[in-house]
N, C-alpha and C. Protein backbone atom coordinates (compact mmCIF):
# COMPACT_ATOMS: atom_id res chain seq x y z
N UNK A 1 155.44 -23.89 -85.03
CA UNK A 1 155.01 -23.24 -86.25
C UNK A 1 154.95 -21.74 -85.99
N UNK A 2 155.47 -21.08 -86.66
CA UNK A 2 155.23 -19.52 -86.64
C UNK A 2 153.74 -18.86 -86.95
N UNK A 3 153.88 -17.63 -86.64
CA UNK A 3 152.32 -17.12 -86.28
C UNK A 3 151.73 -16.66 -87.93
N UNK A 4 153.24 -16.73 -89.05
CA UNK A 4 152.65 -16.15 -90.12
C UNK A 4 152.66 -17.68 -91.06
N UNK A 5 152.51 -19.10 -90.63
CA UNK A 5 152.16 -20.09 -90.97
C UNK A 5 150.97 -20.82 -90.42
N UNK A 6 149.86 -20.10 -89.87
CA UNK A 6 149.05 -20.78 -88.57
C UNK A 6 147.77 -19.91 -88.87
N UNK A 7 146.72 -20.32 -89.41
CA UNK A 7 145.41 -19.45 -89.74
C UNK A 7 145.02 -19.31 -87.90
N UNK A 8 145.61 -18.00 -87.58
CA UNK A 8 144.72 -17.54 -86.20
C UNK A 8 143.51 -17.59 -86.22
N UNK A 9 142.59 -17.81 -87.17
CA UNK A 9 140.96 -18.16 -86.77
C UNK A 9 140.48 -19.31 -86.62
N UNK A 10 142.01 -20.47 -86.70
CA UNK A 10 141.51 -21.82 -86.44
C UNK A 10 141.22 -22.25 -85.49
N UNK A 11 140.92 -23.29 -84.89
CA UNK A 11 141.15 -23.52 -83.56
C UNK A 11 142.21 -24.75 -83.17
N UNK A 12 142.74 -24.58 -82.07
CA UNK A 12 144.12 -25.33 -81.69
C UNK A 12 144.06 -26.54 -81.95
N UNK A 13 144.54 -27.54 -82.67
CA UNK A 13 144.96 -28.78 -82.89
C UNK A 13 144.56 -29.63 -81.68
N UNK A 14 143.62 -30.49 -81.88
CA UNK A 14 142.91 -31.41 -80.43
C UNK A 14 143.77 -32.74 -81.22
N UNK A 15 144.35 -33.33 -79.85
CA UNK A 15 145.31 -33.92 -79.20
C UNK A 15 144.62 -35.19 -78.58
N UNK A 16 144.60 -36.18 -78.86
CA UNK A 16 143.85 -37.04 -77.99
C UNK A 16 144.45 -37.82 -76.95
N UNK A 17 144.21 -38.16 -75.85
CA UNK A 17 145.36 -39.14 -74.81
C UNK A 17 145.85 -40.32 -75.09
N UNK A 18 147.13 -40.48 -75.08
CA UNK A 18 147.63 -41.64 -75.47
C UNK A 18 146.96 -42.69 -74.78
N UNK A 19 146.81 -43.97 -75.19
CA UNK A 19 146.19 -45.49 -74.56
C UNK A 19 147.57 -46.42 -74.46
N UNK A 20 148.15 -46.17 -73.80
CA UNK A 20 149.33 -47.35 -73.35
C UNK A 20 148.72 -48.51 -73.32
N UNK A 21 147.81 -48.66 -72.64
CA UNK A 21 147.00 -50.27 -72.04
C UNK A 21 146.94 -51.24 -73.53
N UNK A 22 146.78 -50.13 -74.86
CA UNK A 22 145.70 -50.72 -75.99
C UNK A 22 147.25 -50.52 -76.87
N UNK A 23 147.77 -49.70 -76.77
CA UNK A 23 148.86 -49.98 -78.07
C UNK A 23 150.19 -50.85 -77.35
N UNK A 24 150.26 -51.19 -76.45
CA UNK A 24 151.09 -52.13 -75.59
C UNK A 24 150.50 -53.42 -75.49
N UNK A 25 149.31 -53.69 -75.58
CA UNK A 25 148.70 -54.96 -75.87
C UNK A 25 148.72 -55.39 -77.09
N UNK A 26 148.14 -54.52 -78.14
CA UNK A 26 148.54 -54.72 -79.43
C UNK A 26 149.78 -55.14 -80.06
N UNK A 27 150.91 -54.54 -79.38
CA UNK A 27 152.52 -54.59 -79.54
C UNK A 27 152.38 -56.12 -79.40
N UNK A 28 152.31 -56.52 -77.68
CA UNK A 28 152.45 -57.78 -77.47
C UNK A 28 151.21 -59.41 -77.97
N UNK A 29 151.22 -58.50 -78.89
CA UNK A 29 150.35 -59.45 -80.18
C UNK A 29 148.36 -59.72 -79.75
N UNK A 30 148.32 -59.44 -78.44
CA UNK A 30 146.45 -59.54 -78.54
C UNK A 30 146.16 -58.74 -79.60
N UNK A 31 144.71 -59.42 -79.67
CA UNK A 31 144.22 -59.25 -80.76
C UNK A 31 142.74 -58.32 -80.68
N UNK A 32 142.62 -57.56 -81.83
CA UNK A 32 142.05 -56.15 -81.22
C UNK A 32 140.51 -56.64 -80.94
N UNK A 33 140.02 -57.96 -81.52
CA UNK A 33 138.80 -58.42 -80.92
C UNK A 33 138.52 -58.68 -79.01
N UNK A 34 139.63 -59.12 -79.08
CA UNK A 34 140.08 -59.14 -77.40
C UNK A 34 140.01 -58.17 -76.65
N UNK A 35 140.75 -56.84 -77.26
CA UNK A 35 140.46 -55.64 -76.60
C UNK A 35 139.34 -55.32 -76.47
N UNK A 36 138.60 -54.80 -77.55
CA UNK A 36 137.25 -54.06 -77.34
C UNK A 36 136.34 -54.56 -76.25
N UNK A 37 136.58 -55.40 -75.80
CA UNK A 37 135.86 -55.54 -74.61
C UNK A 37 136.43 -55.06 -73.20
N UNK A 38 137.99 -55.02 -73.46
CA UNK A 38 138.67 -53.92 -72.74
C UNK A 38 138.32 -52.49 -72.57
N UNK A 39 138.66 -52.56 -73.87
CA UNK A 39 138.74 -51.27 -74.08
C UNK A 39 138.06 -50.90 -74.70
N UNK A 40 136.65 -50.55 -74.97
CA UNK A 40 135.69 -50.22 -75.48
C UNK A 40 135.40 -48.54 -75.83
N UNK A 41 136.34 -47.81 -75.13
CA UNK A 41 136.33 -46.47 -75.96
C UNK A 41 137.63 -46.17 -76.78
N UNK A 42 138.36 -47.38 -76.96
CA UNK A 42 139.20 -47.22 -77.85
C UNK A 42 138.87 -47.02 -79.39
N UNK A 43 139.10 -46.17 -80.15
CA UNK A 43 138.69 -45.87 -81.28
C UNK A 43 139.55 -46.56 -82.22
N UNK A 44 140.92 -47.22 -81.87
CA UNK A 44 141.76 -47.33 -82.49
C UNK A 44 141.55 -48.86 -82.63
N UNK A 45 141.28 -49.55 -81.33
CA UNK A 45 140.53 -50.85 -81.30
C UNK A 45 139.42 -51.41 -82.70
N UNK A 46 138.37 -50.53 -82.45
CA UNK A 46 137.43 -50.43 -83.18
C UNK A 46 138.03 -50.33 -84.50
N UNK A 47 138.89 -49.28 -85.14
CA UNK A 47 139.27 -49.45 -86.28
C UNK A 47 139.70 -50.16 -87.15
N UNK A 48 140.76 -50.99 -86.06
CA UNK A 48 141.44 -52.05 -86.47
C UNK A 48 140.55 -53.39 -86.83
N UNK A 49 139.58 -53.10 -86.04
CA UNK A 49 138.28 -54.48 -86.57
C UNK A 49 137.75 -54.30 -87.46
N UNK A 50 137.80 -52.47 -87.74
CA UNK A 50 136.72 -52.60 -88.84
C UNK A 50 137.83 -52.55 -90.78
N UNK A 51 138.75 -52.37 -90.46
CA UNK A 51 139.73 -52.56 -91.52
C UNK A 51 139.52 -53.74 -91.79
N UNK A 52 139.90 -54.90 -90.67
CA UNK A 52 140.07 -56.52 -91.34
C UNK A 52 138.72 -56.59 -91.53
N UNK A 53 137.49 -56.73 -90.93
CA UNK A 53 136.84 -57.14 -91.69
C UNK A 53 136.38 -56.53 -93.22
N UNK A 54 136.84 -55.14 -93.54
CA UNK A 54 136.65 -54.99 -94.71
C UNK A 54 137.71 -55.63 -95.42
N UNK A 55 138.69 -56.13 -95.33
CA UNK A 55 139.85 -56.41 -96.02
C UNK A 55 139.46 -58.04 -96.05
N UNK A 56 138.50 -58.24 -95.39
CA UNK A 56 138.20 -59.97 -95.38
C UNK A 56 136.84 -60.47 -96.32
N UNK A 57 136.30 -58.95 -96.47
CA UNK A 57 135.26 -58.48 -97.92
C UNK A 57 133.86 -59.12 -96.75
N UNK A 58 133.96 -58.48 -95.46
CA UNK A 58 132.78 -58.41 -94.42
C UNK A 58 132.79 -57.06 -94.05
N UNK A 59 131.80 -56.35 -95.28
CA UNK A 59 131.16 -55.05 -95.46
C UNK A 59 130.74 -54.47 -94.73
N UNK A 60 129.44 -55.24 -94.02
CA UNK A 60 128.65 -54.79 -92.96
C UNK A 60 128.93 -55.11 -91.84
N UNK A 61 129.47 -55.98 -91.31
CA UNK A 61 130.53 -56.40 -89.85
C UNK A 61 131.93 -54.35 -89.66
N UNK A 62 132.51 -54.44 -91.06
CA UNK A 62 133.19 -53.44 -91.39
C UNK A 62 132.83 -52.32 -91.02
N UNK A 63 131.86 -52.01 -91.78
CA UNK A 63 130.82 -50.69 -91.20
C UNK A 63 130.60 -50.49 -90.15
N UNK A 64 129.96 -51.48 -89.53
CA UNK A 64 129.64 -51.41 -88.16
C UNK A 64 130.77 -51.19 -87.06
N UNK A 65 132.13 -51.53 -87.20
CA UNK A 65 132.87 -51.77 -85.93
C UNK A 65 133.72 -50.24 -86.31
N UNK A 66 133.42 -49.81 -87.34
CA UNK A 66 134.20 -48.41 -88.10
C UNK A 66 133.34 -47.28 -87.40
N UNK A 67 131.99 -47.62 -87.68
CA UNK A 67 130.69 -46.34 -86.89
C UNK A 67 131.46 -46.29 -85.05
N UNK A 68 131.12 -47.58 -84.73
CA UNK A 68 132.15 -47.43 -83.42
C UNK A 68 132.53 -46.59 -83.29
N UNK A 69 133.79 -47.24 -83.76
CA UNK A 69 135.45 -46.30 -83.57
C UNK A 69 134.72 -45.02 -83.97
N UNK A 70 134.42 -44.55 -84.91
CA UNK A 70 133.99 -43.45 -85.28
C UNK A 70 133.16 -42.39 -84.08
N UNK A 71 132.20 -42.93 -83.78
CA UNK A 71 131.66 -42.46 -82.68
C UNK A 71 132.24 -42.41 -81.18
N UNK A 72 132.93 -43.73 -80.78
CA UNK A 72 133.80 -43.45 -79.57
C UNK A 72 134.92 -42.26 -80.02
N UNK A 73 135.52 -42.04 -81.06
CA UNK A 73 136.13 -40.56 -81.23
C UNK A 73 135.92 -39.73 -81.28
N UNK A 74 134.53 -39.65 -81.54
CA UNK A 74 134.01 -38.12 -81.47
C UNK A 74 133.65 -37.91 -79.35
N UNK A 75 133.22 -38.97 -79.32
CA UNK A 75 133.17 -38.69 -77.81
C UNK A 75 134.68 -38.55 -77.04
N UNK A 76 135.83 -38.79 -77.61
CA UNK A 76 136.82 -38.44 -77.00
C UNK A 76 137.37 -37.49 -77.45
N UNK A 77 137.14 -36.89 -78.97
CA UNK A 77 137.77 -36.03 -78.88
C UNK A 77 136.94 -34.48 -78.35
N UNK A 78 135.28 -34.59 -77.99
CA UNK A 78 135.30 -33.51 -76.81
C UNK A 78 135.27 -33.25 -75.79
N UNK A 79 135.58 -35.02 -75.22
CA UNK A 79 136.16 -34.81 -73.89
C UNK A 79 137.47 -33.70 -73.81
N UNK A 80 138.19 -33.82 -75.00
CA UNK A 80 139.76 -33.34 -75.20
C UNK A 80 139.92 -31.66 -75.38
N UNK A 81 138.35 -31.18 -75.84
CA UNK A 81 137.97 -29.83 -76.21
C UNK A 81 137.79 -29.29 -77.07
N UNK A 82 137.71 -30.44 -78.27
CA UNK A 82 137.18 -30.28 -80.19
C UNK A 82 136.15 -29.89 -79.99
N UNK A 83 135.50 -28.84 -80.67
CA UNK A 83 134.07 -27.72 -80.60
C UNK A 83 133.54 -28.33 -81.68
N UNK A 84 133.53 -29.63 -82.41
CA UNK A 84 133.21 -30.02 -83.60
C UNK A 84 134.21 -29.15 -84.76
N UNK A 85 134.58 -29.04 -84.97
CA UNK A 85 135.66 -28.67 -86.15
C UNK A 85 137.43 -28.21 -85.57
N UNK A 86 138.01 -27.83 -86.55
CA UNK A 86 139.33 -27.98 -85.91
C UNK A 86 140.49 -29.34 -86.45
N UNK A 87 141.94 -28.84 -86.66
CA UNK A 87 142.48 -29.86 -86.79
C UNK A 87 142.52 -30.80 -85.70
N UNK A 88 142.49 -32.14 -86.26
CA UNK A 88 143.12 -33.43 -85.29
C UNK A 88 143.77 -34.23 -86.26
N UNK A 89 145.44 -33.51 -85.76
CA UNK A 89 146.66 -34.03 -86.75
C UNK A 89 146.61 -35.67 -86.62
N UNK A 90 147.00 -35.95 -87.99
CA UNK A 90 147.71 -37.23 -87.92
C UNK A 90 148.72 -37.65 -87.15
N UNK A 91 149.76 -36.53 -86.91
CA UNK A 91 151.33 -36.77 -86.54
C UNK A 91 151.39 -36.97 -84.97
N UNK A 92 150.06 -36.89 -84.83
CA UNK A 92 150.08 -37.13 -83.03
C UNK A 92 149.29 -38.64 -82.93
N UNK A 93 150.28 -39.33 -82.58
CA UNK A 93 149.82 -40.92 -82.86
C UNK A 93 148.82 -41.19 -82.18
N UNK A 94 148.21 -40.65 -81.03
CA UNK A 94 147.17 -41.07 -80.50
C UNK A 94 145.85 -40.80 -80.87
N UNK A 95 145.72 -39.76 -82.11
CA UNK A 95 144.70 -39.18 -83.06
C UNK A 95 144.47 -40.17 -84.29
N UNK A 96 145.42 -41.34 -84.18
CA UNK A 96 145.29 -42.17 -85.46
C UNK A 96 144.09 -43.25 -85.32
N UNK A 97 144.12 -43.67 -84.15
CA UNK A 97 142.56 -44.85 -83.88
C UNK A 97 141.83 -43.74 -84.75
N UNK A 98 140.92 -42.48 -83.90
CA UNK A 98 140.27 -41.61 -84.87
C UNK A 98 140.06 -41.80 -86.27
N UNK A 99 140.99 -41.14 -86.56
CA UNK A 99 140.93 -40.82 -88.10
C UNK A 99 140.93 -42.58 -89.05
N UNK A 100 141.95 -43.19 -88.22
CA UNK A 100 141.56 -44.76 -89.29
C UNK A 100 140.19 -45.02 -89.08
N UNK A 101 139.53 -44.85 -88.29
CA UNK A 101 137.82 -45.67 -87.84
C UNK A 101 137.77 -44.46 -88.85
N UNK A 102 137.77 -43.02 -88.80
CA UNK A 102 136.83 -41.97 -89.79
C UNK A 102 137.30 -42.67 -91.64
N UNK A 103 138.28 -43.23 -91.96
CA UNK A 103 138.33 -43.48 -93.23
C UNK A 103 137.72 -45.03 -93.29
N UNK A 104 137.97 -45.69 -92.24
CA UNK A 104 137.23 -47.43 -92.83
C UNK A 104 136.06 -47.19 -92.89
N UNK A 105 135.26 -45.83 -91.83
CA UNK A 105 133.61 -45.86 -91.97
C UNK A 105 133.50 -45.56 -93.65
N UNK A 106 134.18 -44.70 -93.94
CA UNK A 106 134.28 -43.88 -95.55
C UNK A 106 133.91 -45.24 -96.92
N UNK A 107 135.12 -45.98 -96.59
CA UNK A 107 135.79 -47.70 -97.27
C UNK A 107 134.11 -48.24 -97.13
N UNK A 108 133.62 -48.42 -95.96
CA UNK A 108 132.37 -49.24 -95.51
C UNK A 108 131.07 -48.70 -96.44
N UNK A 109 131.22 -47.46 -96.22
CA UNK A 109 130.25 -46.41 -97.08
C UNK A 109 129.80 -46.41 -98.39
N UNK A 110 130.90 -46.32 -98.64
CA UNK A 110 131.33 -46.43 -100.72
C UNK A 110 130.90 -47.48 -101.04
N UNK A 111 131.46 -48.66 -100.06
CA UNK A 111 131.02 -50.11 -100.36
C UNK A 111 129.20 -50.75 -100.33
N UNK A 112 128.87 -49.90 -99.56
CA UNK A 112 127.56 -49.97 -99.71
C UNK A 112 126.39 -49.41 -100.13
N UNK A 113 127.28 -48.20 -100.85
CA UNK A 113 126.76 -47.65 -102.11
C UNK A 113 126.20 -46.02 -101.08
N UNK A 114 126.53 -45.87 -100.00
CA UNK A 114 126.22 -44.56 -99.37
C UNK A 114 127.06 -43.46 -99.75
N UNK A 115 126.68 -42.87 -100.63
CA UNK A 115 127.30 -42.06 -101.62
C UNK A 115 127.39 -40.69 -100.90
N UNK A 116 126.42 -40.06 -100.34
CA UNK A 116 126.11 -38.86 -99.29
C UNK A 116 127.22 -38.87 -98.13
N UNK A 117 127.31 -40.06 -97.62
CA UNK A 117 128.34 -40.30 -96.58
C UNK A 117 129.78 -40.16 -96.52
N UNK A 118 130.05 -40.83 -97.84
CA UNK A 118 131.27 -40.80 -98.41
C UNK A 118 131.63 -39.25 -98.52
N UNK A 119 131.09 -38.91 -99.26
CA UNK A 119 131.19 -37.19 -99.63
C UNK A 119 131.52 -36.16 -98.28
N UNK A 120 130.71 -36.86 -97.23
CA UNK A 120 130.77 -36.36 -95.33
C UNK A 120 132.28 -36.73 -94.82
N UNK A 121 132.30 -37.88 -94.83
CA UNK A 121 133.23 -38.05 -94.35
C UNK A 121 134.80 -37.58 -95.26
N UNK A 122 134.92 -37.92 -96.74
CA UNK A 122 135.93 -37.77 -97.14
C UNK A 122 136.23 -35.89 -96.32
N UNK A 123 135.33 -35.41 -96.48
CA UNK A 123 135.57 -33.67 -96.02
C UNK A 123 136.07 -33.40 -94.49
N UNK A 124 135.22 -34.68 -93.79
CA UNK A 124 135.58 -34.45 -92.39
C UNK A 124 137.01 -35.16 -92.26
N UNK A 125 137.48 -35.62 -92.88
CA UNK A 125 138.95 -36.04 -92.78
C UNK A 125 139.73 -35.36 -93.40
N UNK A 126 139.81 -34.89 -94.49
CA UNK A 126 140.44 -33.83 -94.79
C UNK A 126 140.10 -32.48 -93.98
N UNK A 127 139.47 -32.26 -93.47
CA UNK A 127 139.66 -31.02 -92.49
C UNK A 127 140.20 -31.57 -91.51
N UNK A 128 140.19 -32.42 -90.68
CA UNK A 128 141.17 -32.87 -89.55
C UNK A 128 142.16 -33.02 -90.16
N UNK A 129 143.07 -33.20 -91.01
CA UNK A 129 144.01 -33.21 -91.75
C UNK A 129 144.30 -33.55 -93.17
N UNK A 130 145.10 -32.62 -93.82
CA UNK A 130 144.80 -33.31 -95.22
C UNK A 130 145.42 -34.49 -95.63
N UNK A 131 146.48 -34.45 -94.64
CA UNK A 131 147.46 -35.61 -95.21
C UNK A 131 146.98 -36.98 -94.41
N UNK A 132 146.06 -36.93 -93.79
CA UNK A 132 145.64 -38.29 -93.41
C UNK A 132 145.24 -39.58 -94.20
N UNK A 133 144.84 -39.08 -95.10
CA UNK A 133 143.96 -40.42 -96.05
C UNK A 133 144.79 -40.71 -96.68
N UNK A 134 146.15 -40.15 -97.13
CA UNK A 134 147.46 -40.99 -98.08
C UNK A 134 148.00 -41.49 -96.67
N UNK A 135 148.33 -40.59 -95.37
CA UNK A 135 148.88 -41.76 -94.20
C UNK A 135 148.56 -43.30 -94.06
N UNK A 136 147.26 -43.23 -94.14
CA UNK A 136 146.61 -44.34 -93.86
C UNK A 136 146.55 -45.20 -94.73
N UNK A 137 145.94 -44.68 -96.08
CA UNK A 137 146.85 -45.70 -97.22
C UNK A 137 148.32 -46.50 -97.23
N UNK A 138 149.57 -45.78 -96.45
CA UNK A 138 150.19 -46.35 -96.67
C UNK A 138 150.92 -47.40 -95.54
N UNK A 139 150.11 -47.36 -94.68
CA UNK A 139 149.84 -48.42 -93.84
C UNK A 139 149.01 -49.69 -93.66
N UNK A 140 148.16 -49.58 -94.49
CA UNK A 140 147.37 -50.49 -94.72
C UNK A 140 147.45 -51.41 -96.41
């Protein structure tokens, strides 16, 4: 990106480390309940539990495995050097556990009528990227 497309007062795009172990298991069909006991700072793990169970209309199971993911990402992404704000693109696939746990917590939220939350999070995902919440829509 050029320097006259790039707000210089932002801070650099945090990058999270790829998980071979967790998206290579996933590939070869385990199942992300299986992992999390693997892999327990997987955020992407976590997400994926907390999608089906909202998609299985288990709200609060949903919520809960979404706060997870949610929270194991914030702990990875300052291991990574996120100062609390800052993009964390979509287009870097290993930032996607993240951001899906940050929108199912959102899904979990709404659903349980946490209206304050919703409002938190929809902002904190659109500042990590805007185009994340139609990404994710159209994967799910």
């Amino acid at each position: 990106m050029s320097i006259l497309g790039r707000n210089l007062m932002e801070p650099e795009p945090t990058l999270l480390p790829a998980e071979p172990e967790v998206t290579e298991s996933l590939a070869a069909g385990e199942e992300p309940v299986d992992l999390a006991a693997e892999h327990p700072t997987s955020s992407l793990v976590w997400a994926l539990l907390g999608e089906d169970a909202l998609d299985q209309g288990y709200t609060v199971e949903g919520y809960a495995y979404a706060r997870v993911g949610y929270h194991r990402g914030l702990d990875s992404l300052r291991k990574a050097g996120w100062r609390g704000s800052g993009p964390v693109p979509w287009s870097h696939e290993s930032n996607r556990g993240f951001l899906r746990a940050l929108a199912a917590l959102g899904q979990a939220a709404a659903a349980i009528g946490e209206t304050d939350e919703v409002v938190r999070i929809q902002k904190f995902l659109n500042d990590c990227d805007p185009q994340a919440a139609e990404e994710i829509t159209k994967i799910r």
